[in-house]
Protein backbone atom coordinates (compact mmCIF):
# COMPACT_ATOMS: atom_id res chain seq x y z
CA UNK A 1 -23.13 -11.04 18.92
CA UNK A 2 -24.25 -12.03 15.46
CA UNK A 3 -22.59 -8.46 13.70
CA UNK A 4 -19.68 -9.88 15.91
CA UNK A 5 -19.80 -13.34 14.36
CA UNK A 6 -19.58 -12.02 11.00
CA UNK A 7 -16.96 -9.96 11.10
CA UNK A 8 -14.66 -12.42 12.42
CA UNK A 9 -15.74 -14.69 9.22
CA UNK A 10 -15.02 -11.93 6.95
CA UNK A 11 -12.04 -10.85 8.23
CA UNK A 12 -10.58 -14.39 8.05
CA UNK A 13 -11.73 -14.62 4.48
CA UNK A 14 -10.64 -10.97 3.49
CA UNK A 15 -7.20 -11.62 5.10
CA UNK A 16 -6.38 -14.55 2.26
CA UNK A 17 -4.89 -12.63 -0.56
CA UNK A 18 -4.62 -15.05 -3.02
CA UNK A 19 -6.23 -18.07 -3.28
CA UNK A 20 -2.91 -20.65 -2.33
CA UNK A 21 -4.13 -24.16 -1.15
CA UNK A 22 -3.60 -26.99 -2.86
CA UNK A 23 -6.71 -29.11 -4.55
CA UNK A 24 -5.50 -32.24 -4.50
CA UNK A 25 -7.59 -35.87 -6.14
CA UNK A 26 -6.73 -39.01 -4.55
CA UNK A 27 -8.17 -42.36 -4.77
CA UNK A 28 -8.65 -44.61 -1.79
CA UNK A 29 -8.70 -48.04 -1.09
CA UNK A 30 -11.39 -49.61 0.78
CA UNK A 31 -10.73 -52.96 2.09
CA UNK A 32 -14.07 -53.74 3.32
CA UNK A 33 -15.46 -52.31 -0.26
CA UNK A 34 -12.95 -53.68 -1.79
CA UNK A 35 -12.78 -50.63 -4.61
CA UNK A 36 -10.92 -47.21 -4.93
CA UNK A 37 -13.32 -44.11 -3.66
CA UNK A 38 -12.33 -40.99 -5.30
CA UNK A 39 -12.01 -38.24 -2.66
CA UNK A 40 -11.12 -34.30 -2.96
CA UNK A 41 -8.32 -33.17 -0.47
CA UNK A 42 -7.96 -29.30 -0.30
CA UNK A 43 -4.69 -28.39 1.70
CA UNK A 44 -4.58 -24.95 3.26
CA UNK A 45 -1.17 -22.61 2.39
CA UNK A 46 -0.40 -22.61 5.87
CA UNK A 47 0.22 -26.53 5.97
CA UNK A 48 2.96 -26.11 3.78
CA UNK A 49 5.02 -23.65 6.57
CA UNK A 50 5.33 -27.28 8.72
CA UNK A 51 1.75 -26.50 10.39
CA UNK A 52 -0.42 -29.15 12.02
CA UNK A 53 -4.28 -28.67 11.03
CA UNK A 54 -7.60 -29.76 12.06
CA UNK A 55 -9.51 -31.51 9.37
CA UNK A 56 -13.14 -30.96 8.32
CA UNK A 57 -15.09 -33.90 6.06
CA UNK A 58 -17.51 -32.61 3.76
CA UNK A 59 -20.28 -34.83 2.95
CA UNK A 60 -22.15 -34.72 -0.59
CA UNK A 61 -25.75 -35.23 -1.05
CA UNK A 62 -27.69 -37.49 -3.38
CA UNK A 63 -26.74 -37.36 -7.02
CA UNK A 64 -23.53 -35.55 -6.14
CA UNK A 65 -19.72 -37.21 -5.93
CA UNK A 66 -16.87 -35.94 -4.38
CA UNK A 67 -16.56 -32.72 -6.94
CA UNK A 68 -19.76 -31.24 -5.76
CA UNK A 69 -18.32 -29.03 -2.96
CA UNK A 70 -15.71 -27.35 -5.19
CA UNK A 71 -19.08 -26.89 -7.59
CA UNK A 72 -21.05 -24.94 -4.97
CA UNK A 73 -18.59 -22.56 -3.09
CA UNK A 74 -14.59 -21.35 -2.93
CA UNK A 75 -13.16 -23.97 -1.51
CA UNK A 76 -9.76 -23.18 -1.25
CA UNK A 77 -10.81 -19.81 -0.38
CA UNK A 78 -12.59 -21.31 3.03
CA UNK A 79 -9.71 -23.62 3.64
CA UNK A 80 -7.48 -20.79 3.70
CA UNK A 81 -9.39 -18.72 5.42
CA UNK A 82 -10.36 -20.88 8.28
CA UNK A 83 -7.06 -23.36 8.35
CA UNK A 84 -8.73 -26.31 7.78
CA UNK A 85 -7.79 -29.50 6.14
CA UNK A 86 -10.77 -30.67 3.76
CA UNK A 87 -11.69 -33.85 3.19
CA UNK A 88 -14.35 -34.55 0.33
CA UNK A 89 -15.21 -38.02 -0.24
CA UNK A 90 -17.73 -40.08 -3.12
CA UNK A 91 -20.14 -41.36 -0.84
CA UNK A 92 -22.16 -42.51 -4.24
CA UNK A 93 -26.13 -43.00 -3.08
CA UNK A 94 -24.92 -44.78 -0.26
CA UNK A 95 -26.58 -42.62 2.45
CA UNK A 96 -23.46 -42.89 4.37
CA UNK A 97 -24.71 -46.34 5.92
CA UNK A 98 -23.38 -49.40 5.90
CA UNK A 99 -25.85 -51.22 4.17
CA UNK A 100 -27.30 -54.19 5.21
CA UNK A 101 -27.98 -55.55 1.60
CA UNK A 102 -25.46 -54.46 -0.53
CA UNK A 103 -21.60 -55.23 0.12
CA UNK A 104 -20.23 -52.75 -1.73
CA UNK A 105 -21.82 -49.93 -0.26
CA UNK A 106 -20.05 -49.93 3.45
CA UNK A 107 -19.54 -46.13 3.45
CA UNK A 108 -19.63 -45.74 6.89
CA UNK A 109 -17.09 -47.74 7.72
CA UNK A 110 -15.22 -46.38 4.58
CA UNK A 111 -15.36 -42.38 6.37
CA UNK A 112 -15.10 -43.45 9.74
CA UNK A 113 -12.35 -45.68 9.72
CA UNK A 114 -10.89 -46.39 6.41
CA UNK A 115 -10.46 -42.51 5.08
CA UNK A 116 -9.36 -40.53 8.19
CA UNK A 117 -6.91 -43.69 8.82
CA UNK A 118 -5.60 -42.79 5.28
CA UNK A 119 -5.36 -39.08 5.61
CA UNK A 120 -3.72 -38.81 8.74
CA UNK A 121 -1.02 -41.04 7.60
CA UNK A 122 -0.79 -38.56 4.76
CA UNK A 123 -1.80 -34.78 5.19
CA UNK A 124 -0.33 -32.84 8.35
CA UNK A 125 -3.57 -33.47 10.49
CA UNK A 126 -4.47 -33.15 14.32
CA UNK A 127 -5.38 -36.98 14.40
CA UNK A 128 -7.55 -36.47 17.28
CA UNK A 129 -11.05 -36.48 17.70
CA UNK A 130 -11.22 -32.87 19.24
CA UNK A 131 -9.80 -31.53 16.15
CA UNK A 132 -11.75 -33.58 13.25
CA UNK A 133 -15.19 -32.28 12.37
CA UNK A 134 -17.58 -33.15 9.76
CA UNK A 135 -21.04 -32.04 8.12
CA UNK A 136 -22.73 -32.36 4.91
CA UNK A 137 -25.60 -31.17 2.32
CA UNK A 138 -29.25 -33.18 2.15
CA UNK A 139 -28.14 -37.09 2.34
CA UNK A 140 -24.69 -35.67 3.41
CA UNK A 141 -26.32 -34.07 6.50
CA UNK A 142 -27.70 -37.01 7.57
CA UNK A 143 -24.63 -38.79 7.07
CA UNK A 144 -22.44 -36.95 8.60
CA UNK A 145 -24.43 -36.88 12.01
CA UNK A 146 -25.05 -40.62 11.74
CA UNK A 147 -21.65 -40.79 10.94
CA UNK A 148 -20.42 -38.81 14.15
CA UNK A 149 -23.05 -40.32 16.49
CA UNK A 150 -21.67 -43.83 15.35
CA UNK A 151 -18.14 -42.86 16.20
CA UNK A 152 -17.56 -40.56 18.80
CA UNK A 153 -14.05 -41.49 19.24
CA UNK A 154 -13.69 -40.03 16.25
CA UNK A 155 -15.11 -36.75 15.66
CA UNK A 156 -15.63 -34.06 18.45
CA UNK A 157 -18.47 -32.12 15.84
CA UNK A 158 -20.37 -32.53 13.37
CA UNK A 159 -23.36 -30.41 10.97
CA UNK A 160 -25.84 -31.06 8.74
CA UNK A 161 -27.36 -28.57 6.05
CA UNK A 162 -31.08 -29.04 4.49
CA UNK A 163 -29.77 -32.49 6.04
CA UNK A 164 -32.44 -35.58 5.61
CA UNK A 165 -32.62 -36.49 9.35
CA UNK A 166 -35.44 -38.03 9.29
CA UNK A 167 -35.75 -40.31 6.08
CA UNK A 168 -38.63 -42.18 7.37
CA UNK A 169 -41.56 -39.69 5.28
CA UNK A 170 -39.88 -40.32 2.49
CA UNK A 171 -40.01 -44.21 2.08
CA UNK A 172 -39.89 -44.13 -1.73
CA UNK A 173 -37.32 -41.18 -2.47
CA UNK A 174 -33.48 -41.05 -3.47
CA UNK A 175 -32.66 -45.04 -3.65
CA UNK A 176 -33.07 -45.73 0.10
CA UNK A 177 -34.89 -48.45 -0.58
CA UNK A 178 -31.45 -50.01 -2.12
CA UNK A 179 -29.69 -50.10 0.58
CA UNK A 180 -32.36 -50.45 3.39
CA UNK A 181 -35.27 -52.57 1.64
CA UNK A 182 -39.02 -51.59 1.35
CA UNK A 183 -39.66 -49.38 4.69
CA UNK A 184 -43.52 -51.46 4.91
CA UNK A 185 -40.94 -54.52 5.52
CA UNK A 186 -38.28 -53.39 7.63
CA UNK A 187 -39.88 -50.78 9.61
CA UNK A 188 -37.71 -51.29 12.46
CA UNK A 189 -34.62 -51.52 9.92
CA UNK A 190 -35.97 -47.35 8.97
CA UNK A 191 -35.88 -46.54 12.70
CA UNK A 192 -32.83 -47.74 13.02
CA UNK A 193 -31.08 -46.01 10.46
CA UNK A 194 -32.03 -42.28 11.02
CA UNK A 195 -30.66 -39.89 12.47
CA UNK A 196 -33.10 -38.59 14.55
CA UNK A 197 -34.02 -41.89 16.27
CA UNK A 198 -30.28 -42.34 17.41
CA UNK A 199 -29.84 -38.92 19.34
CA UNK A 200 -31.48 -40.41 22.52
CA UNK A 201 -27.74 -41.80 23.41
CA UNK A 202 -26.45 -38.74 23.70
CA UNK A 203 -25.10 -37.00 26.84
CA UNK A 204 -24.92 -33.55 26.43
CA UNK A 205 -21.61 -31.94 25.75
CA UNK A 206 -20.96 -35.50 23.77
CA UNK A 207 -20.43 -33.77 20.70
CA UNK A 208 -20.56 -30.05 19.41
CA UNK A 209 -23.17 -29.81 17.21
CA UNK A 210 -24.75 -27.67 14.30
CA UNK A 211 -27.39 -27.80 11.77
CA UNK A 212 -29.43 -25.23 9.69
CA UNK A 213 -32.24 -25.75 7.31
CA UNK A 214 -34.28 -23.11 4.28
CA UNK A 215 -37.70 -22.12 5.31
CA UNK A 216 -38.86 -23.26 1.88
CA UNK A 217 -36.95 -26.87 2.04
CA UNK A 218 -38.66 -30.15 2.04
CA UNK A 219 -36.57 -31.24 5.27
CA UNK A 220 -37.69 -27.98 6.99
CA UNK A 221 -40.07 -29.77 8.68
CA UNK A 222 -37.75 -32.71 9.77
CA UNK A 223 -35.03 -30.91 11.50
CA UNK A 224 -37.58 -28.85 13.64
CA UNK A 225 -38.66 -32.07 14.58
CA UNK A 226 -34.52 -32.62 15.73
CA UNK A 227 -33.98 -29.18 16.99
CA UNK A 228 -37.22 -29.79 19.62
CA UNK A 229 -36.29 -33.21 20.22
CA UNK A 230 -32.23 -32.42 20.95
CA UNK A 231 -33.93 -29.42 23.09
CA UNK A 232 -36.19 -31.86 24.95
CA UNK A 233 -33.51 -34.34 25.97
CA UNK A 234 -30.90 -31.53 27.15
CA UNK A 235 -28.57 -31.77 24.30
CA UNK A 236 -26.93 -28.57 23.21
CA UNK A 237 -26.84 -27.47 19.75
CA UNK A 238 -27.09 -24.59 17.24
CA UNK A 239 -29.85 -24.77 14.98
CA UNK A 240 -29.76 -21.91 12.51
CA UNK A 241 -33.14 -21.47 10.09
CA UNK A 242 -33.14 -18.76 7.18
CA UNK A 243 -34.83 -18.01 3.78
CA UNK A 244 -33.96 -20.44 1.34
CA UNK A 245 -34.63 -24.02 -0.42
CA UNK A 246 -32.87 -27.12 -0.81
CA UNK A 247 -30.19 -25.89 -3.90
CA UNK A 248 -26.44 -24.60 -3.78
CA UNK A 249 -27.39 -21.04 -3.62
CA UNK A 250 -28.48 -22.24 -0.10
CA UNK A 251 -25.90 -24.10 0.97
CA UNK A 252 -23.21 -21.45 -0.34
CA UNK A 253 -24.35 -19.12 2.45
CA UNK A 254 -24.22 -22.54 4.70
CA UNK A 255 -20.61 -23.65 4.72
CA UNK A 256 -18.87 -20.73 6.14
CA UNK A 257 -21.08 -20.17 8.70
CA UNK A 258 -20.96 -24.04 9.72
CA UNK A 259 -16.94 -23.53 9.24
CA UNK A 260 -17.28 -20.61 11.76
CA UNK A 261 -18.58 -23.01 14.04
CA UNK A 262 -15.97 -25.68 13.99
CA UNK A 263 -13.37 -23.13 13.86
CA UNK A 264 -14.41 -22.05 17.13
CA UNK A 265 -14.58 -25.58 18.38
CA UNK A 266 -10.96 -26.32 17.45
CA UNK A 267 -9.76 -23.21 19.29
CA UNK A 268 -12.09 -22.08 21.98
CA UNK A 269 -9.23 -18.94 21.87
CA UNK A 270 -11.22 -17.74 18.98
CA UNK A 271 -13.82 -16.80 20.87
CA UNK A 272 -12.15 -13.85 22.38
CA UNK A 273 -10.32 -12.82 19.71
């Protein structure tokens, strides 16, 4: 099945002979931030022959901006090869939360709502929620599955890579502090904003779900803790494990096997091609 698997992906890849989507960088308003977020659209060839696509939000992680994707892997490439819309937003530190102490950082209202309300009056999109996916890398990962458990309406998947689904051992780390204030304070305020904590809501078949984690990364630990947790509650899911650490040579390998997945979700045809 897994030989299977890849040859699909590489035969949708190796059947792009030129690298023809369009890299587009728009800015977009958010009313509730009241600012411009800079956001990375890549447009598949195909979209310009009058075709309808799905649409897949990539998430960055901490540090990053919208520009990291195109940094770590072929973007247009993957587009191309999968015919997806992607969507590539700043998410800043944010965390992908609306904070609860800092107005300006409302991000998940800003993906959620604001963005795909401004795409898919834009870019040839399915605007449904069975054909809108998203994932993301470290902080990205966590915010796209808090992002999708928020708003089910929304999105019909979602992934997470080296994703921090769990942020409560790491009270002091990557400016959550900022937007969440001191974890020995609002301890309630920590549950309440991970990932892992909101799962139990779920009914299974709610949303198709994927995540995948490095042997070596820091969050290994963490998303074994979801994987057995999603597996104890009934909730399907693909959890993938493999060598690797929390950097871009991981999450290379990553994206098109997450893209596999969603492409599959989109059109349940695929699987018996």
């Amino acid at each position: 099945m897994m030989k299977r698997i890849l040859f699909l992906a590489a035969a949708l890849l190796i059947g792009v002979a030129a690298e023809a989507a369009r890299i587009d960088t728009v800015a977009v308003f958010s009313t509730k931030m009241q600012r411009e977020i800079p956001t990375v659209v890549v447009l598949p060839d195909v979209a310009g022959e009058g075709h309808r696509l799905p649409t897949l939000y990539l998430l960055h992680g901490y540090g990053g901006s919208h520009l990291s994707w195109l940094g770590i892997t072929d973007l247009p490439r993957l587009a191309d090869g999968f015919g997806m819309i992607l969507v590539c937003p700043d998410g800043a530190n944010s965390w992908y939360w609306d904070s609860p102490l800092d107005s300006r950082s409302q991000f998940e209202t800003f993906v959620a709502q604001e963005l795909v309300d401004w795409i898919d009056a834009r870019y040839p999109t399915l605007p449904v929620r069975e054909k809108r996916a998203i994932t993301g890398l470290s902080m990205g990962g966590h915010g796209a599955w808090w992002i999708a458990l928020h708003h089910r309406d929304r999105f019909g998947a979602a992934g997470s890579t080296s994703g921090g689904v769990d942020i409560r051992p790491f009270p002091d780390s990557w400016e959550m502090k900022r937007q969440l204030g001191e974890e020995k304070e609002f301890p309630e305020r920590w549950r309440d904003h991970t990932v892992i904590e909101q799962v139990d809501s779920l009914k299974n078949g709610d949303l198709a779900l994927i995540f995948d984690c490095g042997y070596e990364d820091f969050f290994y630990e963490v998303n074994l803790n979801l994987h057995k947790k999603l597996l104890d509650l009934g909730i399907g899911h693909d959890f993938q494990v493999r060598p690797g650490t929390h950097n871009a040579a991981y999450w290379a390998i990553s994206l098109p096997s997450q893209m596999l997945f969603f492409y599959r979700y989109f059109d349940p045809r695929a699987l018996k091609k």
